[in-house]
Protein backbone atom coordinates (compact mmCIF):
# COMPACT_ATOMS: atom_id res chain seq x y z
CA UNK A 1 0.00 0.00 0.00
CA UNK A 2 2.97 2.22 0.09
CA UNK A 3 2.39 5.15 -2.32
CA UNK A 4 -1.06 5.16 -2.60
CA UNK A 5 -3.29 7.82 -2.05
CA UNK A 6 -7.01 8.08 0.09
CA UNK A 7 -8.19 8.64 -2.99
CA UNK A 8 -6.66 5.61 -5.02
CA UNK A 9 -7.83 3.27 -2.10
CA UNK A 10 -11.22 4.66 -2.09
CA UNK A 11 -11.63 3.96 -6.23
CA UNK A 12 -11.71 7.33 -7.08
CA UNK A 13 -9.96 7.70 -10.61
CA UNK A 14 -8.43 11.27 -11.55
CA UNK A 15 -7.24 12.46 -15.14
CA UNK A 16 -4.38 14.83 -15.20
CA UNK A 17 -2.81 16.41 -18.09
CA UNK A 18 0.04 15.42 -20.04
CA UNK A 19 2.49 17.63 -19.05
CA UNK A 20 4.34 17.32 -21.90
CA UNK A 21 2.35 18.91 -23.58
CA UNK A 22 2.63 23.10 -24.21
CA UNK A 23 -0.34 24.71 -22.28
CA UNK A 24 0.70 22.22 -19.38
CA UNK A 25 4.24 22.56 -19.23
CA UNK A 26 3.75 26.18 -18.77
CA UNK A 27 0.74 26.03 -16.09
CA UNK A 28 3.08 23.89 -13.95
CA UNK A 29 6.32 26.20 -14.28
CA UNK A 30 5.65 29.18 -16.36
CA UNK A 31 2.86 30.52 -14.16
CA UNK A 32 2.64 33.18 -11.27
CA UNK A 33 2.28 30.78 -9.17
CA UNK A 34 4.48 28.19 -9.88
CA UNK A 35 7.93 29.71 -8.21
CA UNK A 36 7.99 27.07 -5.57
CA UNK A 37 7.70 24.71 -7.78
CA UNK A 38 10.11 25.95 -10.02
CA UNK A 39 12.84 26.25 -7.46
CA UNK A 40 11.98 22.88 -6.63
CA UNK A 41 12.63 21.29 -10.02
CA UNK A 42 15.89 23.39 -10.82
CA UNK A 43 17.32 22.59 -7.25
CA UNK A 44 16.95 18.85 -8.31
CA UNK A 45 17.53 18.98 -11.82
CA UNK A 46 20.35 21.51 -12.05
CA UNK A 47 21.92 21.97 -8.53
CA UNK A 48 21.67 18.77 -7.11
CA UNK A 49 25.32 18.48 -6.80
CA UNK A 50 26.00 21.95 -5.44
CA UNK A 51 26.23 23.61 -1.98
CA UNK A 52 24.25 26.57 -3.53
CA UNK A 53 20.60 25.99 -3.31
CA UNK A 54 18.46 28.66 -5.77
CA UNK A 55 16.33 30.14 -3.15
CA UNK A 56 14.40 32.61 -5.13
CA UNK A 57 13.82 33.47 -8.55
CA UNK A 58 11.73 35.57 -11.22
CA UNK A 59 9.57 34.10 -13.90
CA UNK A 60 9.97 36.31 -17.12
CA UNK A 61 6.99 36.57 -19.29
CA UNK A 62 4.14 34.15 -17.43
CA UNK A 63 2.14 32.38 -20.17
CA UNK A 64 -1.71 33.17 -20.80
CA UNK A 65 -4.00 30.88 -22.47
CA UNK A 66 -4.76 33.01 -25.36
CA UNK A 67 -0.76 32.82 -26.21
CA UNK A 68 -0.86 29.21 -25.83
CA UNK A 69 -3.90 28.37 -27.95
CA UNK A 70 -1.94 30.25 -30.88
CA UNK A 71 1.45 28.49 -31.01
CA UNK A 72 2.32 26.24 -33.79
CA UNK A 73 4.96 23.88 -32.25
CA UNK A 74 6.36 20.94 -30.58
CA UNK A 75 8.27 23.05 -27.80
CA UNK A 76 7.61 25.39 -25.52
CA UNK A 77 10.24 27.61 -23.16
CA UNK A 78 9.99 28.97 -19.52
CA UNK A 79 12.45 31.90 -18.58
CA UNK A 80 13.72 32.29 -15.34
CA UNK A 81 16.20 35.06 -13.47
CA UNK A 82 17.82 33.63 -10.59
CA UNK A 83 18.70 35.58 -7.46
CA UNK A 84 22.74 35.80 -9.04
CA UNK A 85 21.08 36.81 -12.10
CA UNK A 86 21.88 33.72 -13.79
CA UNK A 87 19.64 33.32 -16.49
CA UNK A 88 17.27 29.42 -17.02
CA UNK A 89 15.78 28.69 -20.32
CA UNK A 90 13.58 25.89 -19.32
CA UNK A 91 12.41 24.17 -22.63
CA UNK A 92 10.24 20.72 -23.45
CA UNK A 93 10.75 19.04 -26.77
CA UNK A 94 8.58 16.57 -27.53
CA UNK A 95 9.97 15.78 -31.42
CA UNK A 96 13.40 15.58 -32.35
CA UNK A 97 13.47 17.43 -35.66
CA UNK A 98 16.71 18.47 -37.64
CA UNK A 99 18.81 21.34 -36.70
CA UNK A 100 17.36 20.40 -32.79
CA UNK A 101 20.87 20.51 -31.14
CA UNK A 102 21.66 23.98 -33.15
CA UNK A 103 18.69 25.72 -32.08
CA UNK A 104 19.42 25.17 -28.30
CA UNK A 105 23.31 26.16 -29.14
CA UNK A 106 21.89 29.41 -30.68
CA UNK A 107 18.94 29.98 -28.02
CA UNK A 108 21.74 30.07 -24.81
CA UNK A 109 24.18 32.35 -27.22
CA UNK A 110 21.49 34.69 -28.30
CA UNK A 111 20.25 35.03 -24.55
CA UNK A 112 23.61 35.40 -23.06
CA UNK A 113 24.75 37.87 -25.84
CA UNK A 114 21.55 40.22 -25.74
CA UNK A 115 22.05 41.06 -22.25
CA UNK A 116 24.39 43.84 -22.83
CA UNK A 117 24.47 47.09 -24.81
CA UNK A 118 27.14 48.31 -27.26
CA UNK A 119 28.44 50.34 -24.73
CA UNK A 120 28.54 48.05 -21.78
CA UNK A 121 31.51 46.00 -20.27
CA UNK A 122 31.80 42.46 -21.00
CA UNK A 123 32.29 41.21 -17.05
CA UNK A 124 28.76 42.41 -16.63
CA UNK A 125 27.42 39.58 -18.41
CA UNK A 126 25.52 37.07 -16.44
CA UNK A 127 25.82 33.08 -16.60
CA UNK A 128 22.70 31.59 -18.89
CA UNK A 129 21.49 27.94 -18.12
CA UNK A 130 19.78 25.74 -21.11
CA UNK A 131 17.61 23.05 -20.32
CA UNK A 132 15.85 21.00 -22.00
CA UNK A 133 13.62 17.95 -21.41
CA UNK A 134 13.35 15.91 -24.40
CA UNK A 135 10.78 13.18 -24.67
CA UNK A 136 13.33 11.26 -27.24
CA UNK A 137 16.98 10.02 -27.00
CA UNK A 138 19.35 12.37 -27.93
CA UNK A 139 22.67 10.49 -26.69
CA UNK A 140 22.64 7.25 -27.84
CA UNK A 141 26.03 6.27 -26.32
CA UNK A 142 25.28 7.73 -22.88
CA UNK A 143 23.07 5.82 -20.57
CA UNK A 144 22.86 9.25 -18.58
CA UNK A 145 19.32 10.69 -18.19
CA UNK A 146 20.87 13.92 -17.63
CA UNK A 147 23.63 15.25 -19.54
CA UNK A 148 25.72 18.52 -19.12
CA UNK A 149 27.72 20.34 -21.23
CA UNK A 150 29.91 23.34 -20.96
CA UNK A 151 33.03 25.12 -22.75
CA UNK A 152 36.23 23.00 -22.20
CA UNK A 153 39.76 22.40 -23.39
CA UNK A 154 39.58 19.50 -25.64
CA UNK A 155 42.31 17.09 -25.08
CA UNK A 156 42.98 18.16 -20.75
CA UNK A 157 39.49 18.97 -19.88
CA UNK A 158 40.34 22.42 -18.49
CA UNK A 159 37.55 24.76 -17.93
CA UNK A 160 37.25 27.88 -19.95
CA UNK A 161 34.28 29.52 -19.06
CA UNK A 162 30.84 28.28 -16.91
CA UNK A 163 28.73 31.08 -17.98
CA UNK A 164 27.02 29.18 -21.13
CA UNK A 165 25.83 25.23 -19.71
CA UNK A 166 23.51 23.50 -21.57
CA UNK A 167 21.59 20.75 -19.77
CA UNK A 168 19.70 17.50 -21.16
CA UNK A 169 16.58 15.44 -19.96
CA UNK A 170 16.09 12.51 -21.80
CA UNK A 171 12.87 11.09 -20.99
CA UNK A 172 12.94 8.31 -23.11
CA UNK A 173 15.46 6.66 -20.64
CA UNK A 174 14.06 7.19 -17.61
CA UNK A 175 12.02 3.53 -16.95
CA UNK A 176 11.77 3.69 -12.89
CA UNK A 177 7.99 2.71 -11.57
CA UNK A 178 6.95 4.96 -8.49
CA UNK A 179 8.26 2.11 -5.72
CA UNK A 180 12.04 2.67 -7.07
CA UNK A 181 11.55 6.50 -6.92
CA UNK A 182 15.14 7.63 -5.11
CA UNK A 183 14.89 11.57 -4.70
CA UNK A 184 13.30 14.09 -5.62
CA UNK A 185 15.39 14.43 -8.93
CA UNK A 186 13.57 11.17 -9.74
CA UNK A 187 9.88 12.26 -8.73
CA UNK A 188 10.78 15.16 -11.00
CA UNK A 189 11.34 13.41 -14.00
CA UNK A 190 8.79 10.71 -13.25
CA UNK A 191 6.22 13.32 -12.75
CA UNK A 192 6.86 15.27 -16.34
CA UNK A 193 7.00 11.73 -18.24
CA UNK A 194 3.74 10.22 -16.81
CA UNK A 195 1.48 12.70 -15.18
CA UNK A 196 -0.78 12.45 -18.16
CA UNK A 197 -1.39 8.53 -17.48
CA UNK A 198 -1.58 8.66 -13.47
CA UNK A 199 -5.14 7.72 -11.99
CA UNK A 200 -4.46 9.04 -8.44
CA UNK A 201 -1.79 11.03 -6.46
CA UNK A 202 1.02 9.14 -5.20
CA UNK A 203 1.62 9.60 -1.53
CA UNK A 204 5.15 8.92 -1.42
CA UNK A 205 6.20 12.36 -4.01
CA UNK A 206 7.01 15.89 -2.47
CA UNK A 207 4.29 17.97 -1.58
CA UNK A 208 5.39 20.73 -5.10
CA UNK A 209 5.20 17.92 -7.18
CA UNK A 210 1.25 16.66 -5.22
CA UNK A 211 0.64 20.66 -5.42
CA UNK A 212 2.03 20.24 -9.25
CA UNK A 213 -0.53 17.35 -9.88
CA UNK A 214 -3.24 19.13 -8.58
CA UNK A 215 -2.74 21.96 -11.03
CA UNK A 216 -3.16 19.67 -13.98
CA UNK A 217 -6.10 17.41 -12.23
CA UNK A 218 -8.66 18.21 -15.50
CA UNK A 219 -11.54 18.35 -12.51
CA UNK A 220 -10.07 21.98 -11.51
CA UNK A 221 -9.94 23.00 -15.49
CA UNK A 222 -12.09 25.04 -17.38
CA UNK A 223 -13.92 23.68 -20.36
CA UNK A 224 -11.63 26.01 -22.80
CA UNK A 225 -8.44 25.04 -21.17
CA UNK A 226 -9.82 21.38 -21.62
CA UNK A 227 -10.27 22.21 -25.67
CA UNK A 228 -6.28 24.18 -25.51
CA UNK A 229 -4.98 20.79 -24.35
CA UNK A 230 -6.81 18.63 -26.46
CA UNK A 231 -6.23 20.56 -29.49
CA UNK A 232 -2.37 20.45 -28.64
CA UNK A 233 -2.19 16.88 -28.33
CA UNK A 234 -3.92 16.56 -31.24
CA UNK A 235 -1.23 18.80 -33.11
CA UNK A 236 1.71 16.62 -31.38
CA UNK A 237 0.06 13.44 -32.35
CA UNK A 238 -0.18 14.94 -35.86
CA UNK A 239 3.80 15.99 -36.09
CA UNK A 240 4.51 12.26 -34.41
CA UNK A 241 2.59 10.66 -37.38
CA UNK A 242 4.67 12.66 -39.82
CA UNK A 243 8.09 11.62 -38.44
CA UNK A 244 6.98 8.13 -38.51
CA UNK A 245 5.83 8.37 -41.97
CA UNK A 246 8.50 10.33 -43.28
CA UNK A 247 11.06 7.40 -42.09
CA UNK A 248 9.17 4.98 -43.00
CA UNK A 249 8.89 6.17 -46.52
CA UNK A 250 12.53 6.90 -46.61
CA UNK A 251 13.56 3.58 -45.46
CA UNK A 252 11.53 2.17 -48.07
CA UNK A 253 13.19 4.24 -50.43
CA UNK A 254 16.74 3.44 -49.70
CA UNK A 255 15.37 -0.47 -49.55
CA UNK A 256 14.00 -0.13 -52.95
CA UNK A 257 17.14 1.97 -54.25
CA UNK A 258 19.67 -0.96 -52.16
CA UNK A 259 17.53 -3.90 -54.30
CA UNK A 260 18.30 -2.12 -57.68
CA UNK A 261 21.75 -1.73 -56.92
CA UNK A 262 21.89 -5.48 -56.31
CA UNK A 263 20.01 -6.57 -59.20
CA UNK A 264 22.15 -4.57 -61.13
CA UNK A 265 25.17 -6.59 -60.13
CA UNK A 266 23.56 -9.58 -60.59
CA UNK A 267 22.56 -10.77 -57.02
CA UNK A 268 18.85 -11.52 -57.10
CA UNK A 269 18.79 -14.64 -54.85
CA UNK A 270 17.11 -14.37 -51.84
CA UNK A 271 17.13 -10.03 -52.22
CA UNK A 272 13.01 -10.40 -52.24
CA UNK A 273 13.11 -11.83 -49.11
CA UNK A 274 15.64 -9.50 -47.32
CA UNK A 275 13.71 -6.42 -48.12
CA UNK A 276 10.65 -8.29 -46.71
CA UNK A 277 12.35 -9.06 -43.41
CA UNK A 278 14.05 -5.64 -43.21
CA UNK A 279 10.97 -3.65 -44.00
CA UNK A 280 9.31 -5.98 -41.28
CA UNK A 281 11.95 -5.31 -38.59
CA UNK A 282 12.17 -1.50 -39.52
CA UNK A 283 7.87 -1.36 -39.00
CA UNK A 284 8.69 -3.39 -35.29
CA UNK A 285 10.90 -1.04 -34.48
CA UNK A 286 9.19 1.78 -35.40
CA UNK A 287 5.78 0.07 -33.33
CA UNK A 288 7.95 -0.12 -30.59
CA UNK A 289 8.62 3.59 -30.41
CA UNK A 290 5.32 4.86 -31.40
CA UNK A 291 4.16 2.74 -28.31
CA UNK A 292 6.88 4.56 -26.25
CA UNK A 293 5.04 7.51 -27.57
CA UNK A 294 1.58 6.66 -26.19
CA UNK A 295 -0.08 5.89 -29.96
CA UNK A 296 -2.69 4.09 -30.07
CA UNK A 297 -2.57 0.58 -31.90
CA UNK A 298 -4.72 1.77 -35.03
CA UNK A 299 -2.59 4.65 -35.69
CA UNK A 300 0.76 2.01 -35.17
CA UNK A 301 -1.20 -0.25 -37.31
CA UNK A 302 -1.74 2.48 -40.05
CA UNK A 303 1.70 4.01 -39.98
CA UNK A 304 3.63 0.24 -40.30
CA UNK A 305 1.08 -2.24 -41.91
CA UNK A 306 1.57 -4.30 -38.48
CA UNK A 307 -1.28 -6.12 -38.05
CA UNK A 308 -3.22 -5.91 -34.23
CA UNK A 309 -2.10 -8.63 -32.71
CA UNK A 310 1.05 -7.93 -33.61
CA UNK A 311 1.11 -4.37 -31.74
CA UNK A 312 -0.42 -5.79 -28.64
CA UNK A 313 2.50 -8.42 -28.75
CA UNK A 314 5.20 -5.85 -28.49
CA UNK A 315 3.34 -4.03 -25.85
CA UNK A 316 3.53 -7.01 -23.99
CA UNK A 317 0.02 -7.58 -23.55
């Protein structure tokens, strides 16, 4: 019975929003009132390792729902000026799109370079902190959830500057259930990767992140901030579908293109049945990460010709 909540044990089933999502994200961490919470999740995120705790900060540029209904992407950003006037970008991506990596470069440059004017002195500029929580890999040969990265020398690792740090989230690797929770770094991350499929709030996380789930309960939501979400996860869903499709189509491409080459050069045994099995092994794999994803099994079944029972076979059911 350890981690669950009155209302779990009395039946009572809650739906809270995907935080992932835009309109969310922001409610939890970009709003007036979500500096608690904020400090909170940078304190475990960021400066877990250091003897400096943030213990106040300013939210730049709270969101409204009006704002939100009108963007047109897969991220959104929450700016934040600490009390050494170290700047946060806090950013969730939920698609990793070309040119990803390059845009975060440029958005910690941009904000660390606009802080002074022409005629200003250089040692006034403040220390600018990039994070972002991707709901992908990004580091495929790091096992790290959380990677950091600053300016260094390249072959004797000497620091040259800490004022730009970019930070990473990975999502997609974090696999711990709520009984192997370990800190609050972990209820952190658990919290923004499944708040959207939780039926209850777990006992055993810190009272920001129960405050946190409260905020996104959909009882305590309008019926227009209901319809902003919705119509978000719609648009996600949407851009997901596309991905899928688009490497789908160009692995089929490159099979198709790989087959001519080989009949070219005479090898035709046994090439019709390759390109079978590969394109079959490609559509698993992709299954498997549009289940990672939260698709449902008609959409998986549409994207990779997998039939049903297929799908409910790699979901383990």
């Amino acid at each position: 019975m350890i981690g669950l909540s009155l209302d779990k044990i009395k039946g009572i089933r809650m739906q809270f929003l995907d935080v992932k999502t835009d309109y969310a994200f922001k409610k939890v961490f970009g709003s007036e009132d979500s500096k608690s919470k904020l400090i909170s999740f940078l304190n475990a995120i960021v400066y877990d390792n250091k003897d400096i705790k943030i213990k106040d900060l300013t939210i730049l540029d709270p969101y409204n729902i009006p704002m939100i209904k009108g963007v047109k992407d897969t991220f959104v950003d929450v700016k934040a000026v600490l009390e050494d006037d170290t700047k946060v970008i806090i950013e969730m991506q939920v698609l990793n799109h070309a040119g990803f990596e390059k845009r975060v470069l440029y958005n910690a440059a941009k904000n660390y370079s606009i802080q002074l004017d022409k005629s200003e002195k250089y040692h006034l500029l403040n220390p600018v902190i990039a994070l972002s929580i991707v709901d992908f890999t990004m580091f495929e040969d790091s096992e790290q959830i959380i990677n950091r990265f600053k300016l260094i020398e390249k072959d004797k690792l000497i620091t040259y500057n800490d004022d730009i740090e970019l930070v990473f989230v990975e999502l997609e690797k974090f696999n711990k259930n709520l009984e192997e929770l370990q800190d609050i770094k972990d209820e952190w991350i658990y919290f923004i990767k499944n708040a959207g499929s939780l039926e209850y709030v777990p006992n055993n996380l810190d009272e920001e992140i129960k405050t946190a789930l409260e905020i996104v309960n959909e009882a305590n939501l309008t019926k227009d901030e209901l319809e902003a979400q919705h119509k978000r996860k719609e648009f996600i869903s949407i851009q997901k579908l596309a991905i899928l499709k688009a490497d789908t189509d160009g692995f089929n491409k490159g099979m198709e293109k790989g087959l001519e080459k080989g009949i070219e050069k005479g090898i035709e045994k046994g090439i019709e049945k390759g390109f079978e099995q590969g394109i079959k092994k490609r559509n698993i794999e992709i299954a498997k990460k549009s289940i990672s994803q939260g698709l449902d099994d008609d959409t998986i079944s549409l994207i990779t010709g997998l039939d049903i029972d297929t799908i409910q076979k790699l979901r383990g059911c």
